[in-house]
Protein backbone atom coordinates (compact mmCIF):
# COMPACT_ATOMS: atom_id res chain seq x y z
CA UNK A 1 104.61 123.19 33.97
CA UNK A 2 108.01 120.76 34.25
CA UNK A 3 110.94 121.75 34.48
CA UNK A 4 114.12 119.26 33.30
CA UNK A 5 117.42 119.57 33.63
CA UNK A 6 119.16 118.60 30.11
CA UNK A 7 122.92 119.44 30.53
CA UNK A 8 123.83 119.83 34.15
CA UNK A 9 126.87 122.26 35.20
CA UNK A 10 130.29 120.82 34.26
CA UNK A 11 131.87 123.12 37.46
CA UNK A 12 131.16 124.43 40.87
CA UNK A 13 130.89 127.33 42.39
CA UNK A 14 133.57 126.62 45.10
CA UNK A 15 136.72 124.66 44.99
CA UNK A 16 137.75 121.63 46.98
CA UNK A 17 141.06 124.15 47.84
CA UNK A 18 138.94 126.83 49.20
CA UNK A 19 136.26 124.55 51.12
CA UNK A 20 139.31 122.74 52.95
CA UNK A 21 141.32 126.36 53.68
CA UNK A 22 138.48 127.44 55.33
CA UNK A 23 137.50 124.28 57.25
CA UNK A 24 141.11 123.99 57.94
CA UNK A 25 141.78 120.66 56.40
CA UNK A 26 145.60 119.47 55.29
CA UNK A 27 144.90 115.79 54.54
CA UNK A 28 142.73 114.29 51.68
CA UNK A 29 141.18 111.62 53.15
CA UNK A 30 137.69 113.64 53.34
CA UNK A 31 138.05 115.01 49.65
CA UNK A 32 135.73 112.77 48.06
CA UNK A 33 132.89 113.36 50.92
CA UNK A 34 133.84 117.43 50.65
CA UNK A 35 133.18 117.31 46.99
CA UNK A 36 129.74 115.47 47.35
CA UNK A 37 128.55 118.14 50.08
CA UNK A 38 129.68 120.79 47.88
CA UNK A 39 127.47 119.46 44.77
CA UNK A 40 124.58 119.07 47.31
CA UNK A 41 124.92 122.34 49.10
CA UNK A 42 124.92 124.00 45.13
CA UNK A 43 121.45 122.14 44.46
CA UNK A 44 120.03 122.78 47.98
CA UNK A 45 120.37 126.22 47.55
CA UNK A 46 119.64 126.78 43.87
CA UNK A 47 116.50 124.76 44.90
CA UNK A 48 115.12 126.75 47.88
CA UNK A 49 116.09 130.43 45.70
CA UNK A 50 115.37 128.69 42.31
CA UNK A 51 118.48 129.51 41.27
CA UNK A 52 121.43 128.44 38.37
CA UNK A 53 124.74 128.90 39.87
CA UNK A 54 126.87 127.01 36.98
CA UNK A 55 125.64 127.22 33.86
CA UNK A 56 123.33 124.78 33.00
CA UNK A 57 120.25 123.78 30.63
CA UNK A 58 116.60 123.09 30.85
CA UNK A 59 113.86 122.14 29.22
CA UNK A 60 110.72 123.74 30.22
CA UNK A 61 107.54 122.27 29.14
CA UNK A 62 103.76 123.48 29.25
CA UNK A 63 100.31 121.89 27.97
CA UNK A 64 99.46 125.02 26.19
CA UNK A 65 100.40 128.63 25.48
CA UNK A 66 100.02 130.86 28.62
CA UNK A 67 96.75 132.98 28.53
CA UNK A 68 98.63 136.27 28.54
CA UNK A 69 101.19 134.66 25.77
CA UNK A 70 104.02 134.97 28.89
CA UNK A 71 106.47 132.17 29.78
CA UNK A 72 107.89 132.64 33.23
CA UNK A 73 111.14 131.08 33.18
CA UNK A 74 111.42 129.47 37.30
CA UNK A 75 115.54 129.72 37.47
CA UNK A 76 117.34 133.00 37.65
CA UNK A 77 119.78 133.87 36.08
CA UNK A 78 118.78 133.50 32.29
CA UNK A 79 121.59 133.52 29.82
CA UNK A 80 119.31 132.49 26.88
CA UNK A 81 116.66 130.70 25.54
CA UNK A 82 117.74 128.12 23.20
CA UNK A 83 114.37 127.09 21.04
CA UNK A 84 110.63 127.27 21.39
CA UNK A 85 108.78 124.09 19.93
CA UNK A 86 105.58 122.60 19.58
CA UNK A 87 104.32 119.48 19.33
CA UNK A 88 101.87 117.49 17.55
CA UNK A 89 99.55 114.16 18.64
CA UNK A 90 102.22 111.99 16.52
CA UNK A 91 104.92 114.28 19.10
CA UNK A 92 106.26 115.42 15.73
CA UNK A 93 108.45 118.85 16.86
CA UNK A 94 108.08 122.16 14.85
CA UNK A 95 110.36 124.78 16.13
CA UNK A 96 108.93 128.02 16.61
CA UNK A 97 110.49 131.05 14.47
CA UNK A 98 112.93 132.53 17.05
CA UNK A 99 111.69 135.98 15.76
CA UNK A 100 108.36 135.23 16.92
CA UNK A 101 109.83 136.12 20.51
CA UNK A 102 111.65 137.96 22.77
CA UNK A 103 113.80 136.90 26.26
CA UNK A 104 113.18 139.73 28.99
CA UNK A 105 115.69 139.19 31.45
CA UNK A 106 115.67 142.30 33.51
CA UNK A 107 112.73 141.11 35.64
CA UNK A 108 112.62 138.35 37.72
CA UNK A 109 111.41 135.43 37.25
CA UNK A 110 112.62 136.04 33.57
CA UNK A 111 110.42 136.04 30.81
CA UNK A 112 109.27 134.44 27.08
CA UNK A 113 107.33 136.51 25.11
CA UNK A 114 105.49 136.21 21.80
CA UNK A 115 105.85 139.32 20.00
CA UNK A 116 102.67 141.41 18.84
CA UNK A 117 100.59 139.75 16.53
CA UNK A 118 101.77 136.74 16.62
CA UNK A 119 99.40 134.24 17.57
CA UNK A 120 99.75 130.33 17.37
CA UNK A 121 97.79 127.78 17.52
CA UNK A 122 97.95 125.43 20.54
CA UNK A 123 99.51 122.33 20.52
CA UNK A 124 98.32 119.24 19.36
CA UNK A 125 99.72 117.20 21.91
CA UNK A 126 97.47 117.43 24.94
CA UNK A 127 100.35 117.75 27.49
CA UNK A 128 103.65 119.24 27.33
CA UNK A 129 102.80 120.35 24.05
CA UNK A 130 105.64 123.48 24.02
CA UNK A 131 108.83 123.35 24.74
CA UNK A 132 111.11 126.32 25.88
CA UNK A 133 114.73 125.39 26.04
CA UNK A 134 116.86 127.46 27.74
CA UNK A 135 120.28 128.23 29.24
CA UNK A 136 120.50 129.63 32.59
CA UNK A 137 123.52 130.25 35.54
CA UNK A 138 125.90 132.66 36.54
CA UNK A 139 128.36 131.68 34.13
CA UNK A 140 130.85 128.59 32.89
CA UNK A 141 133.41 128.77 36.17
CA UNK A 142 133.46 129.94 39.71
CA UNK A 143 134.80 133.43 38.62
CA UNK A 144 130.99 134.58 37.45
CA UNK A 145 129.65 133.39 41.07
CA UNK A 146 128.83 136.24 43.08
CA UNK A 147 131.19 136.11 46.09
CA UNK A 148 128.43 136.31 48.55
CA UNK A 149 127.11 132.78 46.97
CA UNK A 150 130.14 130.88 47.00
CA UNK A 151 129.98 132.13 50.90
CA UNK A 152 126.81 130.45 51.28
CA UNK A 153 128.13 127.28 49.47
CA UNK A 154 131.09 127.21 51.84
CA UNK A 155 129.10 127.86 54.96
CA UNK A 156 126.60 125.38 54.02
CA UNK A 157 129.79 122.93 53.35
CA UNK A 158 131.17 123.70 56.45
CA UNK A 159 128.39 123.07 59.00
CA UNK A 160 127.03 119.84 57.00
CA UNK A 161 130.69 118.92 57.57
CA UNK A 162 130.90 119.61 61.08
CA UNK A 163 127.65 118.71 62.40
CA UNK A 164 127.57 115.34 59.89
CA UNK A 165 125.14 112.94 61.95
CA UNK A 166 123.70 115.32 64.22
CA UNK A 167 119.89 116.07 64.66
CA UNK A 168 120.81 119.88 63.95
CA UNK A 169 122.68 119.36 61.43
CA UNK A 170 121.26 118.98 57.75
CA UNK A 171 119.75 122.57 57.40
CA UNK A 172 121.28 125.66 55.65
CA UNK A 173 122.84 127.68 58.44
CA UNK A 174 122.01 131.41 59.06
CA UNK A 175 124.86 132.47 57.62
CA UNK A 176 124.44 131.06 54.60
CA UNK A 177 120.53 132.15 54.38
CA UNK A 178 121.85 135.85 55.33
CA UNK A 179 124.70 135.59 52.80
CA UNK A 180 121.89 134.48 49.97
CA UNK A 181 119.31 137.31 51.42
CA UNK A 182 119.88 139.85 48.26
CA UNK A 183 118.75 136.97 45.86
CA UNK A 184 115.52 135.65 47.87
CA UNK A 185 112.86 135.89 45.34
CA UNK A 186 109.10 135.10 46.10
CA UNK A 187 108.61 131.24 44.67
CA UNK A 188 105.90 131.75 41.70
CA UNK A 189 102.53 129.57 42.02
């Protein structure tokens, strides 16, 4: 299955305030740099937790319907899924009836499902011949962050800041992996 981002997040989790309070910085000369390590340390760790911090859209796309008629959505937290479509050889889209389905998003990894007896045909188009858009991510602003994330953002921030250059530096300190421990989620296959 791929997964595409389609609308990335239009915040961050953390401020450029907050990041220099705690770093202790009073000048702006490093702004520009702080901002770009606190975009990266927001993807590094929404990559290795496959999480959505900010809210944000995808596009997830697979050759054919599941065998057990299950999409398992990679990204936590789903807000919503935003349209089911097939495709045909010409890559003509149909949209599938949104009442053919059903978003289960108290497990994790959150699930599609087609509802009983329903049953589709499989796609023309011999691969990524579905579509499931979706929305996932905390919420629009910092304020729907859980505080223990924006901690690991900051931390991460921090030591990328402070050990910038050095052979140790690079990695996603222990207090940011500790900080991040209540969302570790085994990565699916």
């Amino acid at each position: 299955m791929a997964l595409i981002l389609t609308t990335p997040p239009s915040a961050e989790p953390v401020v450029l305030a907050d990041v220099k309070a705690q770093l202790r910085i009073y000048i702006a000369d490093d702004d520009a740099y702080l901002t770009s390590l606190i975009s990266a340390a927001r993807r590094a760790l929404e990559s290795r937790y496959g999480l959505c911090l900010m809210r944000q859209s995808w596009a997830l796309f697979a050759d054919a319907w599941p065998i057990d008629r299950i999409f398992k959505i990679p990204l936590w937290p789903v807000q919503s899924v935003d349209g089911l479509t097939s495709y045909a050889d010409d890559d003509t889209a149909t949209a599938i009836d949104p009442t053919a389905y059903f978003l289960d998003v108290g497990t994790r990894p959150s699930r599609v499902a087609l509802r009983q007896g329903r049953v589709f045909t499989q796609p023309a188009r011999a691969i990524n011949g579905l579509k499931l858009s979706f929305t996932a991510g905390f919420g629009v602003d910092a304020t729907f962050v859980p505080q223990e994330i924006k901690l690991a953002v900051m931390a991460t921030v921090a030591d990328w800041y402070q050990n910038r250059g050095d052979a140790s530096g690079g990695t996603i300190p222990a207090t940011a992996l500790e900080a991040l421990a209540a969302y570790r989620n085994a990565r699916m296959a």
